[in-house]
N, C-alpha and C. Protein backbone atom coordinates (compact mmCIF):
# COMPACT_ATOMS: atom_id res chain seq x y z
N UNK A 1 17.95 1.50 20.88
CA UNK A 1 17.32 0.68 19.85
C UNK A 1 17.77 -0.76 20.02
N UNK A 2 16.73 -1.57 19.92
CA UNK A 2 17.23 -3.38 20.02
C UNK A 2 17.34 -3.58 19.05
N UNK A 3 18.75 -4.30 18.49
CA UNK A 3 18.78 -4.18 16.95
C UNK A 3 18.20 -6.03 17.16
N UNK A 4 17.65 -6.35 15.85
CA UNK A 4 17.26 -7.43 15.45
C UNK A 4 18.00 -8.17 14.44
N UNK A 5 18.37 -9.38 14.46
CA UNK A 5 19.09 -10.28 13.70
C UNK A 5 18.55 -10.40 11.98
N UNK A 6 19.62 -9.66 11.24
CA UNK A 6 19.61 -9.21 9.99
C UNK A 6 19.11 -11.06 9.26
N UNK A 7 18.27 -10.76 8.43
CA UNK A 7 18.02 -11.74 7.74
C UNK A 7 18.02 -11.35 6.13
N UNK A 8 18.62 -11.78 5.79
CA UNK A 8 19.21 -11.07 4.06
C UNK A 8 17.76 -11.49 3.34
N UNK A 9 17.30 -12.72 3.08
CA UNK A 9 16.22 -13.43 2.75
C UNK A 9 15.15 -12.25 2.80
N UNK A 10 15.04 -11.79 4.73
CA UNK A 10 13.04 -11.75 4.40
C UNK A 10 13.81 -10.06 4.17
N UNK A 11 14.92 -9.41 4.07
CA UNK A 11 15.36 -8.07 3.83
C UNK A 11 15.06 -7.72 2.21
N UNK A 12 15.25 -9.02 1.11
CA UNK A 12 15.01 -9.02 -0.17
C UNK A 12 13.42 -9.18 -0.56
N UNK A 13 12.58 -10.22 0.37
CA UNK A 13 11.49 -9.93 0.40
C UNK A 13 10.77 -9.09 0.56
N UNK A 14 11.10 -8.01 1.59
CA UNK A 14 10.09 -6.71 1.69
C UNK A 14 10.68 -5.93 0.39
N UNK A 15 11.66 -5.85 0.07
CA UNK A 15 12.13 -4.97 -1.15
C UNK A 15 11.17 -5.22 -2.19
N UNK A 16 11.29 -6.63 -2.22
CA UNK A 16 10.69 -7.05 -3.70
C UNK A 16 9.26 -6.69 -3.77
N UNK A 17 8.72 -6.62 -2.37
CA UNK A 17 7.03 -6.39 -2.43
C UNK A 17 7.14 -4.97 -2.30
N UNK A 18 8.12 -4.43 -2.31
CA UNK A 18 7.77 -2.67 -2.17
C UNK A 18 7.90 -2.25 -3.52
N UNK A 19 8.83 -3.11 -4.07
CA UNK A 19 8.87 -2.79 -6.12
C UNK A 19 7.35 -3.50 -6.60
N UNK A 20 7.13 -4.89 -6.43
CA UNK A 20 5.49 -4.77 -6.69
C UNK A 20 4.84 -4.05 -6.45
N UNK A 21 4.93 -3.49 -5.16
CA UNK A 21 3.40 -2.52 -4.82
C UNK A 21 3.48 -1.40 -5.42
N UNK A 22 4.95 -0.92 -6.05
CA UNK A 22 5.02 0.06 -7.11
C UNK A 22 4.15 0.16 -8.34
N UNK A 23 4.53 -1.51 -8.37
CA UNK A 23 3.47 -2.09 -9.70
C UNK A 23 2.16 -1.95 -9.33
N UNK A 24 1.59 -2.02 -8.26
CA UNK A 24 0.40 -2.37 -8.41
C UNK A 24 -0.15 -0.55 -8.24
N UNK A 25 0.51 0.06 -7.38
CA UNK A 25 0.18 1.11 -7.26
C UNK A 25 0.15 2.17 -9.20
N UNK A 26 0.78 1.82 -9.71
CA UNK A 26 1.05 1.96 -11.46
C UNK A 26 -0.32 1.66 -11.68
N UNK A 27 0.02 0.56 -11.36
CA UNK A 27 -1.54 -0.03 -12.15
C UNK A 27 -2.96 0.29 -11.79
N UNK A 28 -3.36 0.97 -10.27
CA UNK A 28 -4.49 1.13 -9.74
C UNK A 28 -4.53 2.73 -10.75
N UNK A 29 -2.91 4.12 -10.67
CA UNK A 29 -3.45 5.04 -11.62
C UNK A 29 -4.04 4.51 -13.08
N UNK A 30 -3.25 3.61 -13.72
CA UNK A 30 -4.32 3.54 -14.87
C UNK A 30 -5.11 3.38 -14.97
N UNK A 31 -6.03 2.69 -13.82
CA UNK A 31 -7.43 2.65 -14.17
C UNK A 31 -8.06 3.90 -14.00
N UNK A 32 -7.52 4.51 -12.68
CA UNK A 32 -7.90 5.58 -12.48
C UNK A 32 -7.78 6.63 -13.84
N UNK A 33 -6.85 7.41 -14.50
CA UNK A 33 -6.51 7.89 -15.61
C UNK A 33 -7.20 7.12 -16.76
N UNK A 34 -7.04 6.30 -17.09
CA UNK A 34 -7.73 5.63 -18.17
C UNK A 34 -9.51 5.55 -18.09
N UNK A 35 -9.98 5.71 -17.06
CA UNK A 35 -11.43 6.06 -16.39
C UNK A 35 -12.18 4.51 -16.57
N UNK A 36 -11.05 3.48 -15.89
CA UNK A 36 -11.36 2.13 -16.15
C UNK A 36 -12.35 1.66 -15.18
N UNK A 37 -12.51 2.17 -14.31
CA UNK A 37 -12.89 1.81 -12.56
C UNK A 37 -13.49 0.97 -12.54
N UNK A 38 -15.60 1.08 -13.70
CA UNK A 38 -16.04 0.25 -13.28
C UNK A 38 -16.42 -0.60 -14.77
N UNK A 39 -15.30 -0.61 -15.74
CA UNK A 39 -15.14 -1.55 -16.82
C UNK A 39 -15.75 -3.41 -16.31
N UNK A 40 -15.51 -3.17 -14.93
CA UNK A 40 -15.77 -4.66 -14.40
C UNK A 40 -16.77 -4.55 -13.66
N UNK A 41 -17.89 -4.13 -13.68
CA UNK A 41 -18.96 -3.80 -12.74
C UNK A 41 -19.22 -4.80 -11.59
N UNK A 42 -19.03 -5.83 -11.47
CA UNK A 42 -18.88 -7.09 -10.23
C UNK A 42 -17.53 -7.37 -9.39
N UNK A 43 -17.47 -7.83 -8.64
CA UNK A 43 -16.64 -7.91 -7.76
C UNK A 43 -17.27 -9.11 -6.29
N UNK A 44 -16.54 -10.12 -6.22
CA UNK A 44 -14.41 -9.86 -6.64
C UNK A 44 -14.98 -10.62 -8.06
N UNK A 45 -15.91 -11.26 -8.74
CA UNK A 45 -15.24 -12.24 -10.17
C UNK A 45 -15.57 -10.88 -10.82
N UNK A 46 -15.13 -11.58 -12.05
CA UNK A 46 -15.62 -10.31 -13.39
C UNK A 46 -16.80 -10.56 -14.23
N UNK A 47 -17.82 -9.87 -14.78
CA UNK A 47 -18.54 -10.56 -15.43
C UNK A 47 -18.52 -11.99 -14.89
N UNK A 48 -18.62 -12.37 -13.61
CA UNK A 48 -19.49 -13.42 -13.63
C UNK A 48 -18.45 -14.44 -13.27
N UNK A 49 -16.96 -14.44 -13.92
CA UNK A 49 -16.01 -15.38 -14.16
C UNK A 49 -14.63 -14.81 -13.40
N UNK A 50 -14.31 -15.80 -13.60
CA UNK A 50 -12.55 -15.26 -12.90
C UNK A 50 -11.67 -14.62 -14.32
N UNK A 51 -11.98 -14.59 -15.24
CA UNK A 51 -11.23 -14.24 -16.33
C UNK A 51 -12.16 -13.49 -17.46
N UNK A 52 -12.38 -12.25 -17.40
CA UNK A 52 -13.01 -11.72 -18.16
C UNK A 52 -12.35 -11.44 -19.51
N UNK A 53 -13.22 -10.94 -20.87
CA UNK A 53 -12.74 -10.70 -21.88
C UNK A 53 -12.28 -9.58 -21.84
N UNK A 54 -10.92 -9.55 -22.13
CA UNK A 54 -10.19 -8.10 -22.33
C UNK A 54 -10.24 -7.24 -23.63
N UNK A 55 -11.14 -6.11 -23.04
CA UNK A 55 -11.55 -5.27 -24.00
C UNK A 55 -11.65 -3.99 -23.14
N UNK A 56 -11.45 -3.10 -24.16
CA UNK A 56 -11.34 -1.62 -23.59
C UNK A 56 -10.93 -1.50 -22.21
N UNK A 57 -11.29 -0.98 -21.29
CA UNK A 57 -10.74 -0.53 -19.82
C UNK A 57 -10.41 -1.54 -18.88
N UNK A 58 -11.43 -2.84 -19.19
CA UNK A 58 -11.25 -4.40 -18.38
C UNK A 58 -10.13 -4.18 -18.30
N UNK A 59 -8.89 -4.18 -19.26
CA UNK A 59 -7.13 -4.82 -18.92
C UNK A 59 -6.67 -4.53 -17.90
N UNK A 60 -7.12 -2.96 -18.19
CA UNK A 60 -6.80 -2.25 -16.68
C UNK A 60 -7.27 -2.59 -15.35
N UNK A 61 -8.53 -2.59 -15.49
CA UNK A 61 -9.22 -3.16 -14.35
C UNK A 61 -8.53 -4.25 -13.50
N UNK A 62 -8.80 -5.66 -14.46
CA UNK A 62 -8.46 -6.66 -14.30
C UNK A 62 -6.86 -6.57 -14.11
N UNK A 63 -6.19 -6.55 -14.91
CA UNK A 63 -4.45 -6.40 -14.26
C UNK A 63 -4.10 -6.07 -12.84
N UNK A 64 -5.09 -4.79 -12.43
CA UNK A 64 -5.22 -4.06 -11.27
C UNK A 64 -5.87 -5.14 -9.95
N UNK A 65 -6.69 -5.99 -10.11
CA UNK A 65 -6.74 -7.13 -9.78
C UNK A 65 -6.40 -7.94 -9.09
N UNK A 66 -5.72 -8.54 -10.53
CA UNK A 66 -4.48 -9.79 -9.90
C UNK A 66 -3.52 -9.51 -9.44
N UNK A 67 -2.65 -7.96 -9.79
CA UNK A 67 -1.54 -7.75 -9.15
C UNK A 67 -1.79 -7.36 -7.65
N UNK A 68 -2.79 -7.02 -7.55
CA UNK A 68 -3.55 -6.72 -5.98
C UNK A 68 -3.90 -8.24 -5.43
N UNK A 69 -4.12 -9.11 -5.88
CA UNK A 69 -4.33 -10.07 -5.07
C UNK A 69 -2.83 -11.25 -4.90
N UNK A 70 -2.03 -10.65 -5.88
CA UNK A 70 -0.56 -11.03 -5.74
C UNK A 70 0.08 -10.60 -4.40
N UNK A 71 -0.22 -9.27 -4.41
CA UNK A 71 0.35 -8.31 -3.39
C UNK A 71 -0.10 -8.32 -2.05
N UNK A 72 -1.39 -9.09 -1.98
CA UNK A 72 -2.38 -9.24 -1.02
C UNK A 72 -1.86 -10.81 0.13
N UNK A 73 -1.47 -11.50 -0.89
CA UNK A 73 -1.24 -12.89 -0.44
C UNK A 73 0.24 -12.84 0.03
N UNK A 74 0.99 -11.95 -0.89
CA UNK A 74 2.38 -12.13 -0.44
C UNK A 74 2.09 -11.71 0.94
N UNK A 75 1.39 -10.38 1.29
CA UNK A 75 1.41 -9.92 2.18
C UNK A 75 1.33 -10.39 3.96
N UNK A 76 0.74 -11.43 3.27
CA UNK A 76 0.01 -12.39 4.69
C UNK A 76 1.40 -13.12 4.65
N UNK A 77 1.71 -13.64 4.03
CA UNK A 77 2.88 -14.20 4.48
C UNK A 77 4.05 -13.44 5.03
N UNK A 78 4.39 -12.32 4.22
CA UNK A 78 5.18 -11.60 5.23
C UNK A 78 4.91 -11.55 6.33
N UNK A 79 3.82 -11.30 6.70
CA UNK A 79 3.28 -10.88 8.01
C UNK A 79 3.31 -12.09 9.05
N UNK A 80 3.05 -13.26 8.36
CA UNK A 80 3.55 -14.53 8.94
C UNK A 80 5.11 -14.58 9.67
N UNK A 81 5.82 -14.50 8.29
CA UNK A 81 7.37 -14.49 8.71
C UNK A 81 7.67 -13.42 9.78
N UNK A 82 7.17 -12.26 9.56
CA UNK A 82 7.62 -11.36 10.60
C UNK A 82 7.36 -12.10 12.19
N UNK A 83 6.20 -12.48 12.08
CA UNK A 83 6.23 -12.79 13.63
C UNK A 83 6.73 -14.21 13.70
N UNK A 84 7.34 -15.17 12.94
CA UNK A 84 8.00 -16.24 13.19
C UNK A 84 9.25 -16.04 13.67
N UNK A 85 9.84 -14.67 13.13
CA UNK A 85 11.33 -14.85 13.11
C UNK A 85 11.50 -13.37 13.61
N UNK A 86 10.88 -12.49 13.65
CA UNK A 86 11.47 -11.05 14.17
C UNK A 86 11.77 -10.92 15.63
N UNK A 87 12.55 -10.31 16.15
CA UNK A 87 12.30 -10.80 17.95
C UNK A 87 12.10 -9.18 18.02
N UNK A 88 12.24 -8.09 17.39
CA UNK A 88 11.60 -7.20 17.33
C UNK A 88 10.09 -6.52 17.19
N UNK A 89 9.38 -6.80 18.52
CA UNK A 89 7.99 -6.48 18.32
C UNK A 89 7.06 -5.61 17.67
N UNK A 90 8.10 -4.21 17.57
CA UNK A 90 7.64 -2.63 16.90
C UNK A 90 7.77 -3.33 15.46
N UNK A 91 8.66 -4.26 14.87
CA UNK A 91 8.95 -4.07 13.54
C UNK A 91 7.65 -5.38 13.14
N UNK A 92 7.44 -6.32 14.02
CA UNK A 92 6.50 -7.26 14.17
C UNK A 92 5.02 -6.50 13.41
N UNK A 93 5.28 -5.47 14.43
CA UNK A 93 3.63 -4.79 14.27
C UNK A 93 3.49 -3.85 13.12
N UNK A 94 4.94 -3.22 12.45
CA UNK A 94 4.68 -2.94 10.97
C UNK A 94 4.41 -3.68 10.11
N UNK A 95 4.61 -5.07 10.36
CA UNK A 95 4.14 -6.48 9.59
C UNK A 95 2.23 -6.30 9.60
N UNK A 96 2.13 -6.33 10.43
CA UNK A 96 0.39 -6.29 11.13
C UNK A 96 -0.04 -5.26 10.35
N UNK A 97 0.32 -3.94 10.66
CA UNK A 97 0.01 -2.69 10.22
C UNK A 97 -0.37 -3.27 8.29
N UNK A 98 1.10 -3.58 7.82
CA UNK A 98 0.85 -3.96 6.34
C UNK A 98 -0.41 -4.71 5.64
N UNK A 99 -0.40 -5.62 6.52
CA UNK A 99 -1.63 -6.92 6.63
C UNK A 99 -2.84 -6.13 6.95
N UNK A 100 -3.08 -5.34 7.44
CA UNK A 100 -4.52 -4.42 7.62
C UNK A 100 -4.42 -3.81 7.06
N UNK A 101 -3.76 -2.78 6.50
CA UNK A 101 -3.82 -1.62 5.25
C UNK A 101 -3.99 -2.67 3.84
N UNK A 102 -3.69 -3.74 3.76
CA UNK A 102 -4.16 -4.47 2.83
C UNK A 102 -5.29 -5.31 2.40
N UNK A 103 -5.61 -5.52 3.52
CA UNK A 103 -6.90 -6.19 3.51
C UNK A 103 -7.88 -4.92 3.48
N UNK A 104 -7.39 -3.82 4.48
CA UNK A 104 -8.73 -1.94 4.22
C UNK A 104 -8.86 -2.37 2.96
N UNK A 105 -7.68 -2.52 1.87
CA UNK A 105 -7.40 -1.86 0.73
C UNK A 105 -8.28 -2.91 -0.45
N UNK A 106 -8.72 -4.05 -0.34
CA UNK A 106 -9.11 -5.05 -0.93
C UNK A 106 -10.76 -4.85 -0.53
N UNK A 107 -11.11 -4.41 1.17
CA UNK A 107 -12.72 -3.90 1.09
C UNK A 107 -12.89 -2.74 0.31
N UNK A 108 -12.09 -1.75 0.89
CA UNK A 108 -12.20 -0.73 0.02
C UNK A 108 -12.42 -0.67 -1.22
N UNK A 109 -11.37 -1.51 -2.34
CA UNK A 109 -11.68 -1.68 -3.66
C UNK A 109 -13.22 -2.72 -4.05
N UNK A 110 -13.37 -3.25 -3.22
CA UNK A 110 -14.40 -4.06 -3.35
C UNK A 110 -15.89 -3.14 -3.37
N UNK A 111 -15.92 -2.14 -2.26
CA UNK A 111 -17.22 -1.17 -2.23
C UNK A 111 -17.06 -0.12 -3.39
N UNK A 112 -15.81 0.11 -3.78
CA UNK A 112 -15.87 0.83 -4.91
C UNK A 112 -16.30 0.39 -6.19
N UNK A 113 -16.45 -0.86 -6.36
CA UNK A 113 -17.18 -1.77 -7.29
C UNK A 113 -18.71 -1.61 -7.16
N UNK A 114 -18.76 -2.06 -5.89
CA UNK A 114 -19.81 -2.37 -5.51
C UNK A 114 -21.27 -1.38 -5.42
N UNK A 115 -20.52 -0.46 -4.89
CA UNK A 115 -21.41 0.67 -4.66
C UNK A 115 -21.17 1.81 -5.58
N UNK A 116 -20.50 1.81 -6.97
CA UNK A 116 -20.42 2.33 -8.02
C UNK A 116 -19.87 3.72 -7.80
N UNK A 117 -18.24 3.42 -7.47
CA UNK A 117 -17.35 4.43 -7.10
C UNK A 117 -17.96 6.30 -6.63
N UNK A 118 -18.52 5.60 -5.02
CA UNK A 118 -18.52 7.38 -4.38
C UNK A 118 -17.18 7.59 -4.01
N UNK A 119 -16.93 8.51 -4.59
CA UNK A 119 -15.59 9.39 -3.88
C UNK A 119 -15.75 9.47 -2.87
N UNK A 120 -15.78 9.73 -2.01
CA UNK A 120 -15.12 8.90 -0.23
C UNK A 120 -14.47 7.91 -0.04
N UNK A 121 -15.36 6.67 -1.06
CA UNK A 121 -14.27 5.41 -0.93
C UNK A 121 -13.39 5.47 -2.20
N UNK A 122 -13.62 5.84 -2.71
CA UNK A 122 -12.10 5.98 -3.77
C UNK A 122 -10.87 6.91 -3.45
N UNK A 123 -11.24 7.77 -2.79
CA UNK A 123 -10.38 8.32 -2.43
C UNK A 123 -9.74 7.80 -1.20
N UNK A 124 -10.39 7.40 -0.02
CA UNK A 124 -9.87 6.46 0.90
C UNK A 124 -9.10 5.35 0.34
N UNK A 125 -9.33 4.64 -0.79
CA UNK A 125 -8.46 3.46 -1.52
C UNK A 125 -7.44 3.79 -1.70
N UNK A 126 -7.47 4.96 -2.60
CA UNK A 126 -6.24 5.94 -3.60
C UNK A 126 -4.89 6.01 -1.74
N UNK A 127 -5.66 6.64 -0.45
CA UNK A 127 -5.00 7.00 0.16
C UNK A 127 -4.61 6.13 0.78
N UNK A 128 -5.27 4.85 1.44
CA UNK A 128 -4.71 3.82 2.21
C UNK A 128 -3.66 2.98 1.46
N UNK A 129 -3.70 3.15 -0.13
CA UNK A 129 -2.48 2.52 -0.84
C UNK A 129 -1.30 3.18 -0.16
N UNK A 130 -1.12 4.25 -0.44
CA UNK A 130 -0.27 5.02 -0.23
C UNK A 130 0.30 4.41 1.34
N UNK A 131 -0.28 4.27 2.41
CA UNK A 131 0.04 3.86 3.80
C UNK A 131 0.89 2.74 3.35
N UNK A 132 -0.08 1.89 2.86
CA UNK A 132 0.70 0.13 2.40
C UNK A 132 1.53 0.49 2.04
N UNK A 133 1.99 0.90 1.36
CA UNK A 133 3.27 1.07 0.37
C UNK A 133 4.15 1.66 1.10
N UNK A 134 3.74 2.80 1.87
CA UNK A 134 5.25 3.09 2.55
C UNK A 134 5.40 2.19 3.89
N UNK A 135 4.21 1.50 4.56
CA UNK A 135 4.74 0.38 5.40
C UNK A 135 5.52 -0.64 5.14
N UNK A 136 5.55 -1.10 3.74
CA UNK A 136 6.39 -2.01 2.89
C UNK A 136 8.18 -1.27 2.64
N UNK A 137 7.84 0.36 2.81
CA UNK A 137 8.82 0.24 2.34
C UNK A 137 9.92 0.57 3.23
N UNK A 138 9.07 1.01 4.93
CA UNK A 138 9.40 0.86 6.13
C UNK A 138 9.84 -0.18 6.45
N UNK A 139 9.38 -1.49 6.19
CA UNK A 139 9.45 -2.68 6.47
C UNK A 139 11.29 -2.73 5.83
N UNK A 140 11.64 -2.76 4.77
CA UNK A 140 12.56 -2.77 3.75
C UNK A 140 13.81 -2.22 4.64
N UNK A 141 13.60 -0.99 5.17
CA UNK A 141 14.45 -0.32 5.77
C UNK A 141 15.37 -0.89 7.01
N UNK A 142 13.42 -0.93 7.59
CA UNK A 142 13.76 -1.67 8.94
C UNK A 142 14.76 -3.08 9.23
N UNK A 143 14.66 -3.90 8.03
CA UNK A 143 14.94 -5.20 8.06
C UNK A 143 16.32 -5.23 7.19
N UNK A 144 17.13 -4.17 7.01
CA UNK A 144 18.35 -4.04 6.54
C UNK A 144 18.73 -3.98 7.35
N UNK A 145 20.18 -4.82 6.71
CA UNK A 145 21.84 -4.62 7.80
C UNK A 145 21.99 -3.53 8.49
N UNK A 146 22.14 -1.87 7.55
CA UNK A 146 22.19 -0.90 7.44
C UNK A 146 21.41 -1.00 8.87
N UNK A 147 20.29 -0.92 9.07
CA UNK A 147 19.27 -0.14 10.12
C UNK A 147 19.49 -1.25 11.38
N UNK A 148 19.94 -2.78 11.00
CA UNK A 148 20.14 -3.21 12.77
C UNK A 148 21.35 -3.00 13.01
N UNK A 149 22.77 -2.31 12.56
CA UNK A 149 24.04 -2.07 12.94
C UNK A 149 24.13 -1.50 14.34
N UNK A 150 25.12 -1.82 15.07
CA UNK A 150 24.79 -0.61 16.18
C UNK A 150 25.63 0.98 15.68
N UNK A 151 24.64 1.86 15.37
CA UNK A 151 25.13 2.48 15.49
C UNK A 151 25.31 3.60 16.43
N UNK A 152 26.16 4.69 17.04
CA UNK A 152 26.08 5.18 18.16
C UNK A 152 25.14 6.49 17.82
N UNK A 153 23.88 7.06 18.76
CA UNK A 153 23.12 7.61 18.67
C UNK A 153 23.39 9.11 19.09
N UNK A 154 22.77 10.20 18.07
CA UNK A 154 23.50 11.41 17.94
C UNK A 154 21.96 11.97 18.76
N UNK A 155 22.65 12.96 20.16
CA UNK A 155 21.59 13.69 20.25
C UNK A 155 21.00 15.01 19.35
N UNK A 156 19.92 15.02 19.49
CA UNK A 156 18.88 16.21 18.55
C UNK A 156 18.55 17.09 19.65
N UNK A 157 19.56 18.46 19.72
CA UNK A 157 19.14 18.90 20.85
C UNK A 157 18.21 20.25 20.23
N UNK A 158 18.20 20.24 19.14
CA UNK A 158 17.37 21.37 17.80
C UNK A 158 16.47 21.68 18.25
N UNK A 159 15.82 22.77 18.20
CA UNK A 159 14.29 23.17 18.19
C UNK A 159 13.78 23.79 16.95
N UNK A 160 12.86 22.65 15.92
CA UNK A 160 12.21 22.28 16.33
C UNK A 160 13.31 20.91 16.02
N UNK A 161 12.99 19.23 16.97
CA UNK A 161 13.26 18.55 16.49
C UNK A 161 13.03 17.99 15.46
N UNK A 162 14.72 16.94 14.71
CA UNK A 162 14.53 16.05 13.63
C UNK A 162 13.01 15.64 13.74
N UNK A 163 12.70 14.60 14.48
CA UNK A 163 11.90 14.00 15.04
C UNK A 163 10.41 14.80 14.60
N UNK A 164 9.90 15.55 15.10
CA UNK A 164 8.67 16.29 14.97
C UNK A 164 8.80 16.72 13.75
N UNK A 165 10.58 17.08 12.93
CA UNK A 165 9.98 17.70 11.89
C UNK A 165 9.40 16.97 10.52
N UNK A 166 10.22 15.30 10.67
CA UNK A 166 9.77 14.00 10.16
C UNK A 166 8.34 14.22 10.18
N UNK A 167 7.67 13.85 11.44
CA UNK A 167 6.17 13.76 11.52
C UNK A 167 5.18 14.66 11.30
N UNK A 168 6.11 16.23 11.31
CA UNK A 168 4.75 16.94 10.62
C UNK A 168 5.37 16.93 8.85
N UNK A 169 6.31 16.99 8.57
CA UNK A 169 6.51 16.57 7.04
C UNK A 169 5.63 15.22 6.30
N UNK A 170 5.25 14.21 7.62
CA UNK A 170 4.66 12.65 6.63
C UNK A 170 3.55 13.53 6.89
N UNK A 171 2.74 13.85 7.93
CA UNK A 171 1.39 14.37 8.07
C UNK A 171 0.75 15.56 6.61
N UNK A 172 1.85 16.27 6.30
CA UNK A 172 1.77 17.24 5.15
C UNK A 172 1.64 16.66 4.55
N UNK A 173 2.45 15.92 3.72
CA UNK A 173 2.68 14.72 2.32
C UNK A 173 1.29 14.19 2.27
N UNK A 174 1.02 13.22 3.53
CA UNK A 174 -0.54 12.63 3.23
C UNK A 174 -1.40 13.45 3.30
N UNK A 175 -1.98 15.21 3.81
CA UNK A 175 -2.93 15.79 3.43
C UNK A 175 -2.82 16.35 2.08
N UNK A 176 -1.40 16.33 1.70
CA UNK A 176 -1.74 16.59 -0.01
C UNK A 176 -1.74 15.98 -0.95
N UNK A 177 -1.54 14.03 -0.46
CA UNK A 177 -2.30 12.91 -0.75
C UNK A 177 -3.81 13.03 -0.98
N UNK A 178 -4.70 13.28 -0.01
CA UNK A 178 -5.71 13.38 0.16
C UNK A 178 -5.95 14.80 -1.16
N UNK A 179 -5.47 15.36 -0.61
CA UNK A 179 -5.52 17.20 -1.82
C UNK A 179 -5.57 16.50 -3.18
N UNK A 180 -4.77 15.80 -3.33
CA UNK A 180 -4.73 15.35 -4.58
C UNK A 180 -5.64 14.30 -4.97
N UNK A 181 -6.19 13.64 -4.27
CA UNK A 181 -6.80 12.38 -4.51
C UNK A 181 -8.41 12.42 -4.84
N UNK A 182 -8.67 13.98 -4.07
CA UNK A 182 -10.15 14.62 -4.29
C UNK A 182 -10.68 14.90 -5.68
N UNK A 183 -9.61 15.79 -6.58
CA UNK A 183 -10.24 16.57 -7.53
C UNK A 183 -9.91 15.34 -8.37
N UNK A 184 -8.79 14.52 -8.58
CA UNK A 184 -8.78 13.08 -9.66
C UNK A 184 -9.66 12.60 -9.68
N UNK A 185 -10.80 11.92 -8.59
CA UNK A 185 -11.43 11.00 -8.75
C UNK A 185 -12.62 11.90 -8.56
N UNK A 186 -12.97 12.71 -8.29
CA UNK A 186 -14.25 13.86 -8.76
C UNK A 186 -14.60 14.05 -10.37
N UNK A 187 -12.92 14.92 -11.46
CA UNK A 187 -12.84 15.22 -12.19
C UNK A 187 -12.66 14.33 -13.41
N UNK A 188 -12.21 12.64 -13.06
CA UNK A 188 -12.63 11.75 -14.01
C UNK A 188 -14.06 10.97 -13.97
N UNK A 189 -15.15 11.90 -13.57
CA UNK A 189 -16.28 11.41 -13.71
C UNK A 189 -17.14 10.42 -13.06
N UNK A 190 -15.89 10.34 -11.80
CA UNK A 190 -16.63 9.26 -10.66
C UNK A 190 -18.12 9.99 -10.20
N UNK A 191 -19.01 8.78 -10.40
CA UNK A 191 -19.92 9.11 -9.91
C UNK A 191 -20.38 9.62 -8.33
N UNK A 192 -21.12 10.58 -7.76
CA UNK A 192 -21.25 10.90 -6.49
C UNK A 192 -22.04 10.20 -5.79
């Protein structure tokens, strides 16, 4: 492993956007649960304006929003800093990775407006959050003291390996992402 030069700064920055995207991820279920989705029928303004009247499901909507376009902008800049200052290319390209699962995540929400929430794309939204968020929180990891230390590397001589059993464990988790993401946005009345 090439460890990369710990930067405390952009190490507090990915943290802080992995606790926002908590937030924002909070905030995309309430609309969802609250059956807010298309309280704002236009997109990206609201009714017409950048500031709609908050009434019934709008808050949700709208909150869901701005904290997404908070999360959206920070994002580009991380993704900036990463390649200004990382000399680590793999961790470079989890920067990239973030920056495209965020921008999916902003068309995505946008056709779900637009085209009056089919489940395919809501559920693709619901799931590509989920990516962002743990690339952020990959990012977090990656860019700790903790993870560039040298530390000395233990072989896995196991069958099956650590390794494979990591990757079919994330692969499980996100098909019951998906498992889950079907009957929510079916069963709160999204239209087909």
């Amino acid at each position: 492993m090439i460890a990369g030069t710990y930067n405390k700064a952009l190490n507090r920055f990915c943290i802080g956007m992995s606790v926002l995207t908590g937030g924002l991820l909070t905030a995309g279920a309430l609309v969802t649960s609250n059956d807010a989705g298309l309280s704002i029928p236009d997109w990206p303004l609201a009714y017409g304006s950048m500031v709609p009247p908050f009434v019934g499901g709008i808050r949700y909507e709208f909150t869901h929003r701005v904290i997404a376009g908070i999360v959206a902008t920070l994002t580009v800049v991380l993704a900036a800093w990463l390649y200004r200052i990382e000399s680590r290319g793999w961790v470079r390209v989890f920067g990239y990775v973030a920056m495209g699962t965020v921008i999916a995540q902003a068309i995505l929400g946008g056709l779900t407006v637009i085209l009056r929430q089919p489940i395919p794309i809501s559920v693709a939204h619901a799931c590509v959050a989920q990516i962002f968020f743990c690339s952020l929180i990959s990012l977090s990891l990656f860019t700790s003291r903790w993870w560039q230390e040298d530390i000395a590397g233990i072989s896995d001589t196991g069958s099956p390996q650590v390794r494979s059993i990591a990757i079919y464990t994330a692969c499980a988790t996100f098909f019951q992402l998906v498992l889950g993401a079907l009957p929510t946005h079916a069963l709160l009345g999204d239209p087909v």
